[in-house]
N, C-alpha and C. Protein backbone atom coordinates (compact mmCIF):
# COMPACT_ATOMS: atom_id res chain seq x y z
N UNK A 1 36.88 40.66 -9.29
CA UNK A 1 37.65 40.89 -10.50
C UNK A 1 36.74 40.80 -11.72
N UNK A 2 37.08 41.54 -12.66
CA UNK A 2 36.44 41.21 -14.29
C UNK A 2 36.48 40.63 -14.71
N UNK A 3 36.22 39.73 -15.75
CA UNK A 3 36.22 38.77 -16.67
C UNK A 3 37.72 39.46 -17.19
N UNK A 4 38.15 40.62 -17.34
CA UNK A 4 39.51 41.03 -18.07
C UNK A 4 40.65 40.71 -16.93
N UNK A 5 40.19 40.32 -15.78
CA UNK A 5 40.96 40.01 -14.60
C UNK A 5 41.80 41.36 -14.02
N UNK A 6 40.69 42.40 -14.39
CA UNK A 6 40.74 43.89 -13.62
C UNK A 6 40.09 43.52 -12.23
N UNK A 7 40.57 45.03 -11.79
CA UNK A 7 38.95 44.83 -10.31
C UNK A 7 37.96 45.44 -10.90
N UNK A 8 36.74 44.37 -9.69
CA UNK A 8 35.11 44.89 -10.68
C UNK A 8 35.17 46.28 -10.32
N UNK A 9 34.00 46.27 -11.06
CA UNK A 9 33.20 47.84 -11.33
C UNK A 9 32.21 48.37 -9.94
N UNK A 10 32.19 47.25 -9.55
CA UNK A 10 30.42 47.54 -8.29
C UNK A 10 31.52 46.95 -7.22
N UNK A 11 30.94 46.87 -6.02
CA UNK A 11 31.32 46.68 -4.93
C UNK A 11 31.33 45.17 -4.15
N UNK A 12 31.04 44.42 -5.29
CA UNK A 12 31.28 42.74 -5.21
C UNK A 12 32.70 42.94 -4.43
N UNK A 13 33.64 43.37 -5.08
CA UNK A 13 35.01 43.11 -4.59
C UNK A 13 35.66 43.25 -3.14
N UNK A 14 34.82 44.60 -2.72
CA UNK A 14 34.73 45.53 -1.45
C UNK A 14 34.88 43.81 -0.40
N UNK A 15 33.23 43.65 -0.28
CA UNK A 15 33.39 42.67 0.77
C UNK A 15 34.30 41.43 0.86
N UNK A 16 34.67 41.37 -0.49
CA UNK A 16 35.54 40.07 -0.52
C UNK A 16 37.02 40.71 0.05
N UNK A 17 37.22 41.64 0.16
CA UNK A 17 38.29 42.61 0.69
C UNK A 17 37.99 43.02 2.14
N UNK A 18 36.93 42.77 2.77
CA UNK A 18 36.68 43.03 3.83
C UNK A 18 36.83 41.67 5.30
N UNK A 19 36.91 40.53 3.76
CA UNK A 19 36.54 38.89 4.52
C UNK A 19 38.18 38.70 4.56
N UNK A 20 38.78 39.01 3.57
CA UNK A 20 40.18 38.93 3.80
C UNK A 20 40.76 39.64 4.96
N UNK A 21 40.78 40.71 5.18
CA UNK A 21 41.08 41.59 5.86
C UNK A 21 40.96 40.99 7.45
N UNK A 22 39.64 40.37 7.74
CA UNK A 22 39.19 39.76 9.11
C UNK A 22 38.37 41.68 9.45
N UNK A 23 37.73 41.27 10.78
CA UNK A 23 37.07 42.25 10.85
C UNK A 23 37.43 43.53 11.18
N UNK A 24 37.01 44.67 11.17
CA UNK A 24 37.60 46.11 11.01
C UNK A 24 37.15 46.27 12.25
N UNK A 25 38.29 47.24 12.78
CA UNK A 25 39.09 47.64 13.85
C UNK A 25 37.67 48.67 15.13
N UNK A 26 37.24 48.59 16.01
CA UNK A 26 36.60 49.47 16.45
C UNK A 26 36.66 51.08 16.46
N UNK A 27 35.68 51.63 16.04
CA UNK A 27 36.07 53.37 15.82
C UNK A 27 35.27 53.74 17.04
N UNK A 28 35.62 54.41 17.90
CA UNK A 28 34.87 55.26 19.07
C UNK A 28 34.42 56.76 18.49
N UNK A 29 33.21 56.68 18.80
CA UNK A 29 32.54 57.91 18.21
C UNK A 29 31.84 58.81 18.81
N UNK A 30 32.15 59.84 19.19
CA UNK A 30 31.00 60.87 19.83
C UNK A 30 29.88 61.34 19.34
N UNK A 31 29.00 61.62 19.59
CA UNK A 31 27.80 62.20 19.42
C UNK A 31 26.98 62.67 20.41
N UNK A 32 26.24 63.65 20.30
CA UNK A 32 25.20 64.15 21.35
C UNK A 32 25.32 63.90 22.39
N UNK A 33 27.02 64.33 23.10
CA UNK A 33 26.99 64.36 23.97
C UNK A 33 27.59 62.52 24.80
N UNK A 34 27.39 61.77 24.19
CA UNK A 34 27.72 60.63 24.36
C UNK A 34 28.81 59.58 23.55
N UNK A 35 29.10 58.71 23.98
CA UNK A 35 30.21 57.93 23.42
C UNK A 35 29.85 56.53 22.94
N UNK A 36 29.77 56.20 21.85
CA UNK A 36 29.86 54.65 21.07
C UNK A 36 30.68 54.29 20.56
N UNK A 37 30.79 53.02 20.70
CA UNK A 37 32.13 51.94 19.36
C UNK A 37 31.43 51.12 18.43
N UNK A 38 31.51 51.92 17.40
CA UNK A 38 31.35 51.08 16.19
C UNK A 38 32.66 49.95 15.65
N UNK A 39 32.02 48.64 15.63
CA UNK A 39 32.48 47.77 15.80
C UNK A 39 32.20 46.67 14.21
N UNK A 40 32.70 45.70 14.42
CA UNK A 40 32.63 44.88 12.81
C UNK A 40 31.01 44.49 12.41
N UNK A 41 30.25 45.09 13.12
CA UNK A 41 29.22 45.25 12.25
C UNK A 41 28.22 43.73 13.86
N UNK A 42 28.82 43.21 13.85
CA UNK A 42 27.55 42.30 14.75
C UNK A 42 26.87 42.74 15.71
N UNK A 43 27.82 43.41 16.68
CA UNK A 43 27.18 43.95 17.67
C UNK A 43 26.19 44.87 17.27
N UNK A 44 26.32 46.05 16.45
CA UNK A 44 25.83 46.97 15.83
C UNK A 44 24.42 46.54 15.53
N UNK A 45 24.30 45.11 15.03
CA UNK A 45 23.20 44.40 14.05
C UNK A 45 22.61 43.89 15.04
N UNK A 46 22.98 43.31 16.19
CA UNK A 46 21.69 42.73 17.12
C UNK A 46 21.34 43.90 17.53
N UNK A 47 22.19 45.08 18.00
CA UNK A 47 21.07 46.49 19.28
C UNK A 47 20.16 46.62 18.10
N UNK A 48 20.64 46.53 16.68
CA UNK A 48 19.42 47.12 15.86
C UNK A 48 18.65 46.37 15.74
N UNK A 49 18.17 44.87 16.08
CA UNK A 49 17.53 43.90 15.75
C UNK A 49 16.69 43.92 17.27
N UNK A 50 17.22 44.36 17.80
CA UNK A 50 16.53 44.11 19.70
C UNK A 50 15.62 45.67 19.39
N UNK A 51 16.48 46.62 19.12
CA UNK A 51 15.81 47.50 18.87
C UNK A 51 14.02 47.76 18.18
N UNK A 52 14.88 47.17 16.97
CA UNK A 52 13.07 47.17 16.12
C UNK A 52 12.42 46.22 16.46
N UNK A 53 12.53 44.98 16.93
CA UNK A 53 12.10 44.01 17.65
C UNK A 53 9.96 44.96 17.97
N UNK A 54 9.73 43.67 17.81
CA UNK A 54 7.81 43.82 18.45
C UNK A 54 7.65 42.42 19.46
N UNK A 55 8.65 41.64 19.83
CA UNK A 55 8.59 40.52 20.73
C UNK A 55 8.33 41.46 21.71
N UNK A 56 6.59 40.80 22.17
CA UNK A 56 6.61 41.69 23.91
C UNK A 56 7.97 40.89 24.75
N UNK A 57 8.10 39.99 24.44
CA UNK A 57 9.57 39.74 25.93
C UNK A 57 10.70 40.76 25.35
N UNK A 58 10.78 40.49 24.12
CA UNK A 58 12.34 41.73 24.00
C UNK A 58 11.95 43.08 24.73
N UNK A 59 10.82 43.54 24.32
CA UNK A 59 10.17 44.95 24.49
C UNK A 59 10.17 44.73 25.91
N UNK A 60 9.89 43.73 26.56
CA UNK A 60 10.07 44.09 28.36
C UNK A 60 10.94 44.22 28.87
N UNK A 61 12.56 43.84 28.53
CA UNK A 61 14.17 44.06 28.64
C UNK A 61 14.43 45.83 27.93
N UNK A 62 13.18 45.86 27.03
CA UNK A 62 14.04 47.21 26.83
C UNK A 62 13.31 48.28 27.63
N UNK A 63 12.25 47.80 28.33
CA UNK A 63 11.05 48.88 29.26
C UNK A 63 12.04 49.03 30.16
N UNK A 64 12.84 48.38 30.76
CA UNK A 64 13.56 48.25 32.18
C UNK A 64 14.57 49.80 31.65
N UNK A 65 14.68 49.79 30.86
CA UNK A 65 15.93 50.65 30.06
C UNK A 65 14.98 52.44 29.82
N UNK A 66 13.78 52.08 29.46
CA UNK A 66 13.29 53.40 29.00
C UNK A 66 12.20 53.78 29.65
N UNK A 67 12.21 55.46 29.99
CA UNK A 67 10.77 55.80 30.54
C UNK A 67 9.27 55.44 29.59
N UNK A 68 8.39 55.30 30.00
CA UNK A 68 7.68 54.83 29.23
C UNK A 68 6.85 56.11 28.13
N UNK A 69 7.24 57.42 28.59
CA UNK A 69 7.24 58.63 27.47
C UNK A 69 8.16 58.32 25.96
N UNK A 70 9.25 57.87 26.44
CA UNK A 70 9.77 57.35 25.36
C UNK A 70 10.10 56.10 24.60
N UNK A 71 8.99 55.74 24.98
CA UNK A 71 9.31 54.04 23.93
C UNK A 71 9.39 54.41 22.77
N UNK A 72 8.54 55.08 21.87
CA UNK A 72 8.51 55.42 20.61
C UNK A 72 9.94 55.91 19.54
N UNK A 73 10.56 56.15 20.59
CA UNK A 73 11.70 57.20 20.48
C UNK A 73 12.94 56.14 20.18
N UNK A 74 13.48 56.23 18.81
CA UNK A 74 14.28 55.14 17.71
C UNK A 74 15.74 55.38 18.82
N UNK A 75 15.91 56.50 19.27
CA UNK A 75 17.44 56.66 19.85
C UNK A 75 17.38 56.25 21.28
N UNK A 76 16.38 55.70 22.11
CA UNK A 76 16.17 55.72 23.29
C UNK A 76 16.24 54.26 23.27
N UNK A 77 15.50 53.71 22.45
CA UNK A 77 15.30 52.12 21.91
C UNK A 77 16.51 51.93 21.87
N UNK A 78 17.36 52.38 20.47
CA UNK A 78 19.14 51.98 20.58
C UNK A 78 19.42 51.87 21.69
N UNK A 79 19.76 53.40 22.39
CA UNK A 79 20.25 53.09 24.01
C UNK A 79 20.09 51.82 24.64
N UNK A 80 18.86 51.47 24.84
CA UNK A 80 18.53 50.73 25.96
C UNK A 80 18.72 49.37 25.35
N UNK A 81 18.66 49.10 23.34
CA UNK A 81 19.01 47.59 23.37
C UNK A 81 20.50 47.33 23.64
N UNK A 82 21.46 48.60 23.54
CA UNK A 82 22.88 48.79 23.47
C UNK A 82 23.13 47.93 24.85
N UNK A 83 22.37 48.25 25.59
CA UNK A 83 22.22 47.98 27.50
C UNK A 83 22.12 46.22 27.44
N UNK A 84 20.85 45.66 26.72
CA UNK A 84 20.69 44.46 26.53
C UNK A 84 21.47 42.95 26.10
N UNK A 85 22.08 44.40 24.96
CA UNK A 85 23.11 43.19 24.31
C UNK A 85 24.76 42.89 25.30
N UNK A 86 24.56 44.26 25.54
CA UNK A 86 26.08 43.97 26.68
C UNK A 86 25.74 43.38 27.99
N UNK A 87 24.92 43.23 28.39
CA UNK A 87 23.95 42.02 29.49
C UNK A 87 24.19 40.64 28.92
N UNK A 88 23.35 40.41 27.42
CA UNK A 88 23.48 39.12 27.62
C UNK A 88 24.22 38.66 26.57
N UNK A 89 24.79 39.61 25.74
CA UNK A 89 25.56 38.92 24.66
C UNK A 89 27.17 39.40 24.55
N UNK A 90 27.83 39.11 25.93
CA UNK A 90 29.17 40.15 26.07
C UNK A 90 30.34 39.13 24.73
N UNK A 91 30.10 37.65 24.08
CA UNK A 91 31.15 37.73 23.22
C UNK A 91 30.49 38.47 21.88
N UNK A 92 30.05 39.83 21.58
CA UNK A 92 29.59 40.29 20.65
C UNK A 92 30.78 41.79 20.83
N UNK A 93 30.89 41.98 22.28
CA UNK A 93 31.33 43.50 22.55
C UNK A 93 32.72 43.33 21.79
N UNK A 94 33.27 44.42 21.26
CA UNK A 94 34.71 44.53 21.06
C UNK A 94 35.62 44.51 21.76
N UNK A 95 36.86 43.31 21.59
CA UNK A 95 38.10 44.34 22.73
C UNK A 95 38.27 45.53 22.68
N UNK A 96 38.64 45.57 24.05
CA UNK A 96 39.40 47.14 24.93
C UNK A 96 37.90 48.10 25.11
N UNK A 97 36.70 47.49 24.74
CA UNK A 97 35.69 48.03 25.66
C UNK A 97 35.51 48.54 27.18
């Protein structure tokens, strides 16, 4: 809110509208051929964190996942941390997965 006790101007308000709310609903999404659920944002944030990851142990959980032509490859990485996190971090997945 404003100091005039409007809503703000910038997007301060957004998240405080988002914490109220509790977390947003899973969207299933196609792409290239394949299917994901975007979810309240955690799950989303570790595959991307396993993903860019340079820990040789993370990087050896995600070798099991990728040919080794494509390690380099940002969408192959997703894939295979997507694989990781639903291995070892299943209270992250969304219901009705």
């Amino acid at each position: 809110l404003s100091k005039a006790g409007g809503p703000a101007a910038s997007g301060a308000s957004s998240s405080v509208r988002e914490i109220a709310a509790g977390p947003v609903k899973p969207i299933k999404i196609s792409a290239m051929g394949r299917h994901f659920v975007e979810d309240d944002g955690a799950f989303a944030a570790e595959v991307e964190r396993i993903a860019d990851s340079k820990d040789p142990a993370i990087a050896a959980k995600l070798d099991k996942y990728i040919p080794v032509a494509n390690r380099a490859v940002k969408f192959d990485r997703l894939m295979a941390a997507e694989k990781v996190v639903r291995a070892e971090r299943p209270e992250l997945i969304a219901d009705g997965e």
